[in-house]
N, C-alpha and C. Protein backbone atom coordinates (compact mmCIF):
# COMPACT_ATOMS: atom_id res chain seq x y z
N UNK A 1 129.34 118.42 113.68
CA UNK A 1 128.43 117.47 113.07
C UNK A 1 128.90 117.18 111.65
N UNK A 2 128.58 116.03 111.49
CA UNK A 2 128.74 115.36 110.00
C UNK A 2 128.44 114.94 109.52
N UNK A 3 127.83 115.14 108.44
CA UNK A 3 127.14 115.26 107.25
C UNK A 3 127.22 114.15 106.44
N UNK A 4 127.05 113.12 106.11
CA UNK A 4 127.30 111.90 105.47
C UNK A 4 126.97 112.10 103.86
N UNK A 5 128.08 111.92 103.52
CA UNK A 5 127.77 112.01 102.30
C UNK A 5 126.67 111.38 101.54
N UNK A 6 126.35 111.75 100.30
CA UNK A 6 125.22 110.85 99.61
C UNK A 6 123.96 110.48 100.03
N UNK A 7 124.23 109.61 101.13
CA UNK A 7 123.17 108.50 101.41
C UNK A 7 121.63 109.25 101.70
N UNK A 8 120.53 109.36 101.58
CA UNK A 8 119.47 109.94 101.77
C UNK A 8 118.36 108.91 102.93
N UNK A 9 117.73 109.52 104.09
CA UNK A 9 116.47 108.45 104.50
C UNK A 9 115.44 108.95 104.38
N UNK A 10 114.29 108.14 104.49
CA UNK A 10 113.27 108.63 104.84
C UNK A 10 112.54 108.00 105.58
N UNK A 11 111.87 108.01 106.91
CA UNK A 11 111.03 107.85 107.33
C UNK A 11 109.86 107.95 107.07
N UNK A 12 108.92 106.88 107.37
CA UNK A 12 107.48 106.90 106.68
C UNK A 12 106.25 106.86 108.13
N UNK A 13 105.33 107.57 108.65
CA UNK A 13 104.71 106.66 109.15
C UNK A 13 103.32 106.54 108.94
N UNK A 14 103.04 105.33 108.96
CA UNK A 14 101.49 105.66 108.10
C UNK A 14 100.28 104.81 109.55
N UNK A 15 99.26 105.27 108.81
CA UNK A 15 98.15 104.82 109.83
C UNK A 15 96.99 104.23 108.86
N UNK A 16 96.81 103.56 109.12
CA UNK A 16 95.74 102.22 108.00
C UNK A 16 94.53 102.76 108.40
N UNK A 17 93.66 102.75 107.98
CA UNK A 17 92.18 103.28 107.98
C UNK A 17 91.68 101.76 108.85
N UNK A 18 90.63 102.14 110.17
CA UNK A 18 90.29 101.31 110.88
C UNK A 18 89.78 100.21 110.47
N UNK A 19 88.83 100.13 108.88
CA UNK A 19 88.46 99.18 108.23
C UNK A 19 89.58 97.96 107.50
N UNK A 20 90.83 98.80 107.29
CA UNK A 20 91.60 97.92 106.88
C UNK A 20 91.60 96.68 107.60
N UNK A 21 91.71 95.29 106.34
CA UNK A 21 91.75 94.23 107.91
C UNK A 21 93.73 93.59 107.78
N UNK A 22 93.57 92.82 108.45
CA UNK A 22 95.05 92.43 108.91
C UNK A 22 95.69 91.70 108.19
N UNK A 23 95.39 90.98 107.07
CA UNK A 23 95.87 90.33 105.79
C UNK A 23 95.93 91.46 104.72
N UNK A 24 95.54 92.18 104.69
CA UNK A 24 95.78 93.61 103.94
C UNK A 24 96.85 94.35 104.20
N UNK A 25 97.18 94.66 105.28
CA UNK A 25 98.56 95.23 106.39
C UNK A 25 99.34 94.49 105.72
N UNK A 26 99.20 93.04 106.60
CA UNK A 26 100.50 92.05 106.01
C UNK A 26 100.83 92.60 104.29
N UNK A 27 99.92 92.06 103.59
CA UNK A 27 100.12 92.47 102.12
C UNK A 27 100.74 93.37 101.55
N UNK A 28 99.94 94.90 102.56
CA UNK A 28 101.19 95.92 101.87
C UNK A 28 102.57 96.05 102.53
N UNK A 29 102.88 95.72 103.55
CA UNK A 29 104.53 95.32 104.15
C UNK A 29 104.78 94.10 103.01
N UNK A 30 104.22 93.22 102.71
CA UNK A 30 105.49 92.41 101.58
C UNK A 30 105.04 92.97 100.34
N UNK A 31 104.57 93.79 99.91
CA UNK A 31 104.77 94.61 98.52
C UNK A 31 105.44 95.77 98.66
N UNK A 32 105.40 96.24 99.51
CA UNK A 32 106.16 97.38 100.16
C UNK A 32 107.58 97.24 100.11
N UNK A 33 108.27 96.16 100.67
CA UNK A 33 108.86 95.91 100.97
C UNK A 33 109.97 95.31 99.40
N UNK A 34 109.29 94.47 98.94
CA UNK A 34 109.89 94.07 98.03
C UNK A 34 110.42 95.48 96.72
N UNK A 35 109.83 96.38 97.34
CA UNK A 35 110.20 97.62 96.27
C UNK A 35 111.78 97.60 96.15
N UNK A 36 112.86 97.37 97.25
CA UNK A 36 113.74 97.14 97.56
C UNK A 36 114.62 96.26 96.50
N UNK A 37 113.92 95.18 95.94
CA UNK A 37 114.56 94.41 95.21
C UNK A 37 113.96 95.08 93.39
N UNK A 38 113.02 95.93 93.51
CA UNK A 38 112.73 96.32 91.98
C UNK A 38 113.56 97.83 91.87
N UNK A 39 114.14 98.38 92.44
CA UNK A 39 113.99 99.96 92.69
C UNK A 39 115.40 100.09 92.95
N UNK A 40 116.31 100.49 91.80
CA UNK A 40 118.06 100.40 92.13
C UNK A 40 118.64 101.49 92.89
N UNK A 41 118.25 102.64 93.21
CA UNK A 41 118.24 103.50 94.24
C UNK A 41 117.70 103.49 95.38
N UNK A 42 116.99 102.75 95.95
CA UNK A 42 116.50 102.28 96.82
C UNK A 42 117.57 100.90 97.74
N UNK A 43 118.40 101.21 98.88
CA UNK A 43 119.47 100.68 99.02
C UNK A 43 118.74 99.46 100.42
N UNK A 44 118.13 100.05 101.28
CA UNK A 44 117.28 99.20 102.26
C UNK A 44 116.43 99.87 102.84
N UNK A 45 115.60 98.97 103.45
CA UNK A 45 114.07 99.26 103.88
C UNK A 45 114.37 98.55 104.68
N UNK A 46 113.16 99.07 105.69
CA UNK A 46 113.25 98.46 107.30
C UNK A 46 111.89 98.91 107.64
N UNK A 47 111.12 98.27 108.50
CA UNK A 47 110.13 98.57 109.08
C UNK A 47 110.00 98.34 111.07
N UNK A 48 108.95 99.00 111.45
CA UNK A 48 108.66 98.81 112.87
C UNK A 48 106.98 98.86 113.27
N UNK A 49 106.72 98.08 113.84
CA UNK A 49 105.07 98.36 114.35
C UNK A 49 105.40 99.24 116.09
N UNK A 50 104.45 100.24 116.25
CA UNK A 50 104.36 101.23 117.14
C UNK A 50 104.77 100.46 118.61
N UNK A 51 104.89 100.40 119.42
CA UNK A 51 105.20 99.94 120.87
C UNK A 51 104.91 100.67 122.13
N UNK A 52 104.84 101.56 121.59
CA UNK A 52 104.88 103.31 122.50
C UNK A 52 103.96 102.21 123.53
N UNK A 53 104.03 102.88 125.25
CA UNK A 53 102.96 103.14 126.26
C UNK A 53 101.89 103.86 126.40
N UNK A 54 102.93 105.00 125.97
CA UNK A 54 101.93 106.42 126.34
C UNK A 54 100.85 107.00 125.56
N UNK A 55 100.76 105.84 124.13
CA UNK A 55 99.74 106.22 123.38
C UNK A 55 99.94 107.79 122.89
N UNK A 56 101.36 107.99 122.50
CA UNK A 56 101.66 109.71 121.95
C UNK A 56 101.32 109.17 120.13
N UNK A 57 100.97 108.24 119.98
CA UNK A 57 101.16 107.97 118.10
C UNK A 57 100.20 108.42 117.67
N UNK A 58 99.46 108.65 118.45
CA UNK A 58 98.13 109.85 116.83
C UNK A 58 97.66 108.97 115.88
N UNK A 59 97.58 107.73 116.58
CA UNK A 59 97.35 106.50 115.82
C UNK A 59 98.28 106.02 114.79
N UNK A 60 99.10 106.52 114.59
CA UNK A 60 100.38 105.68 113.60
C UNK A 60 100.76 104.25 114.17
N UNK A 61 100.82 103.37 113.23
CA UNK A 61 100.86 102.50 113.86
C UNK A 61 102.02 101.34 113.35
N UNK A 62 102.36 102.17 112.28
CA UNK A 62 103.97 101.11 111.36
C UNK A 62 104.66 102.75 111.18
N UNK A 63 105.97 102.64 111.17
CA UNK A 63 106.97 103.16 110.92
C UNK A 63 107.93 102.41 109.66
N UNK A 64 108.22 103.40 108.42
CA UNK A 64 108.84 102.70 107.67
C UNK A 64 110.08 103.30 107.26
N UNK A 65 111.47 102.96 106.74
CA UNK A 65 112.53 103.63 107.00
C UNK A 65 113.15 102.80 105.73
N UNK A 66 113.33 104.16 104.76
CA UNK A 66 113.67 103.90 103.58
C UNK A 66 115.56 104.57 103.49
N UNK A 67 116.33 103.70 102.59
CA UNK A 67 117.66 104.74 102.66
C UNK A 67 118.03 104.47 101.43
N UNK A 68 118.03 105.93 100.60
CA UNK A 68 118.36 105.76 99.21
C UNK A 68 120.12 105.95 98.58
N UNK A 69 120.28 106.01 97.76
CA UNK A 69 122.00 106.49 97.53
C UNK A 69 122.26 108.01 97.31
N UNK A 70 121.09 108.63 97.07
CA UNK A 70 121.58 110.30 97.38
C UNK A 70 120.00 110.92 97.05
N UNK A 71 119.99 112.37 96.69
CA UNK A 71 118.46 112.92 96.94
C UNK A 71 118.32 112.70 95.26
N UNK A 72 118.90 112.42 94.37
CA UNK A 72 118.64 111.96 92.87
C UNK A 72 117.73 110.59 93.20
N UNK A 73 118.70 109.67 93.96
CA UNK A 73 117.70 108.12 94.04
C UNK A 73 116.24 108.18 94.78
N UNK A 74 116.26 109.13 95.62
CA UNK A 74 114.82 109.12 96.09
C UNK A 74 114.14 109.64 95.24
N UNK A 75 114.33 110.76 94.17
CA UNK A 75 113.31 111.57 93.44
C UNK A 75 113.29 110.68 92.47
N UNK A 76 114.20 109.70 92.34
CA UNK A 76 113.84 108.73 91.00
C UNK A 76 112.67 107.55 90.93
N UNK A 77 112.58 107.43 92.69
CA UNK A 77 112.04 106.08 93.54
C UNK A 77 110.52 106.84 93.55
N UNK A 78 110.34 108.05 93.53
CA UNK A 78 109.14 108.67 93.54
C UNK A 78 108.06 108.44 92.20
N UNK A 79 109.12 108.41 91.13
CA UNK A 79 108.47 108.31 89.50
C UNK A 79 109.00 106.82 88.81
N UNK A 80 109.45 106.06 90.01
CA UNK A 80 109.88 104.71 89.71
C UNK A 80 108.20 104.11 89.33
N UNK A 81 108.03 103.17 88.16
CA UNK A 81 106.53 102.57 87.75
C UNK A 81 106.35 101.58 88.76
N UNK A 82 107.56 100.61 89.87
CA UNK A 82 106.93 100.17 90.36
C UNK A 82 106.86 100.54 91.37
N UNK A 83 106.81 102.00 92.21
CA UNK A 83 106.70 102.80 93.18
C UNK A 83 105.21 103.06 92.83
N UNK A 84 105.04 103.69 91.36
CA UNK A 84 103.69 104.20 91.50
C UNK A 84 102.63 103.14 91.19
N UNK A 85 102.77 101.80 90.74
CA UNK A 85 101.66 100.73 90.93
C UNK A 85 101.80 100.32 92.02
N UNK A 86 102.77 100.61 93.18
CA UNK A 86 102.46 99.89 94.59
C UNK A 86 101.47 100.79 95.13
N UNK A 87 101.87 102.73 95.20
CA UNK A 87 101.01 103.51 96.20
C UNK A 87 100.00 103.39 95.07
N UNK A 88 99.52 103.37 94.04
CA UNK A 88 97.76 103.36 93.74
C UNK A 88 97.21 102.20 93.60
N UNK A 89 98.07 100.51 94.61
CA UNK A 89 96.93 99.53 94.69
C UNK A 89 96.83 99.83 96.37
N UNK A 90 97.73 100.36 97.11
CA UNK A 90 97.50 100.55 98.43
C UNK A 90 96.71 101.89 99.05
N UNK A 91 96.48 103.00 98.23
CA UNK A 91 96.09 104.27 98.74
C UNK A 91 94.52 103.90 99.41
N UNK A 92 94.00 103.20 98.98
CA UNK A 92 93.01 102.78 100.09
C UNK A 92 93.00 102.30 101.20
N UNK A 93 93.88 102.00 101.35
CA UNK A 93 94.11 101.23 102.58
C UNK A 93 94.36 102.54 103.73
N UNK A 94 95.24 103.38 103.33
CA UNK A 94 95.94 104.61 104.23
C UNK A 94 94.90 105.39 104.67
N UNK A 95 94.97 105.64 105.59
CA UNK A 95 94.21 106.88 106.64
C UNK A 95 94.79 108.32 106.37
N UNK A 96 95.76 107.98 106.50
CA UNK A 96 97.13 109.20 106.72
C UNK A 96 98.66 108.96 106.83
N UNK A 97 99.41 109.61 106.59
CA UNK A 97 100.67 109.01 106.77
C UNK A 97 101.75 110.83 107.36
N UNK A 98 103.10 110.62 107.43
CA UNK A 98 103.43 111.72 107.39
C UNK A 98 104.73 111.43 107.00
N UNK A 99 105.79 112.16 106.66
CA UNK A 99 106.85 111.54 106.25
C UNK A 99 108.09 113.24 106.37
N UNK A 100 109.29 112.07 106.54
CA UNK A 100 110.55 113.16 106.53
C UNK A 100 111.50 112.51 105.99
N UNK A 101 112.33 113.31 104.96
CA UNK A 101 113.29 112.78 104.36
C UNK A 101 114.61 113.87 105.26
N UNK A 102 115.73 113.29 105.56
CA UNK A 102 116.96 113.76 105.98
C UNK A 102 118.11 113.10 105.43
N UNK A 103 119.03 113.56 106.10
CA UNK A 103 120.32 113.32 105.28
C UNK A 103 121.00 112.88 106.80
N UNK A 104 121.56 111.47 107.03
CA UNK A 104 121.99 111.01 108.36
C UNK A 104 123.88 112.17 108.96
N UNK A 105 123.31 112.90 110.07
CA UNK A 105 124.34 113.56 110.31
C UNK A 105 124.94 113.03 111.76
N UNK A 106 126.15 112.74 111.75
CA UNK A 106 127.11 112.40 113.07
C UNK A 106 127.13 113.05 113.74
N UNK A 107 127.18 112.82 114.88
CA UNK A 107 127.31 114.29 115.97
C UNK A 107 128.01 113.57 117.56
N UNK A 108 129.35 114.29 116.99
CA UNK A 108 130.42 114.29 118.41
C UNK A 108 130.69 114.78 118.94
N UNK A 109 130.53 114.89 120.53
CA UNK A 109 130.93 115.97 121.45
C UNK A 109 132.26 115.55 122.15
């Protein structure tokens, strides 16, 4: 296995509180999103809405997938000002979320 240098991800997945309504969602995906263009360690963002059948999501219902330039750019993206005026105009909105940061490893058999 191999270890990629630098690059850091993180996966996000969050679950909106049932009251949230759907112009709110939208809202925080394009503020969310645009962190990308304020945040110089922050290399791309990507998102997904849930699809599953089997209803295994525990109600998660967006998946978000952050990839920084090493574990310095994410801890910077954490105390970035416009990281922290995005999560305290959105923390109402969230139910719950859960999150994993890794380091993308190759694996050849």
């Amino acid at each position: 296995m191999d270890k990629a240098k630098g690059f850091m991800r993180r996966v996000l997945l969050v679950k909106f509180k049932a009251e949230t309504a759907p112009d709110h969602v939208e809202r925080f995906i394009k503020d969310y999103s645009n962190l990308v263009n304020l945040i110089e360690s922050l290399k791309t963002w990507h998102m997904g809405n849930d699809v599953i059948i089997d209803n295994l999501h525990e109600g998660f219902t967006h998946v978000f997938e952050l990839t920084f330039e090493d574990a310095e750019g994410a801890a910077a993206y954490v105390v970035h000002p416009a990281h922290l005026e995005f999560h305290e105009r959105i923390a109402h909105l969230v139910e719950k979320t859960a999150m994993i940061d890794y380091k993308p490893t190759s694996f050849h058999t």
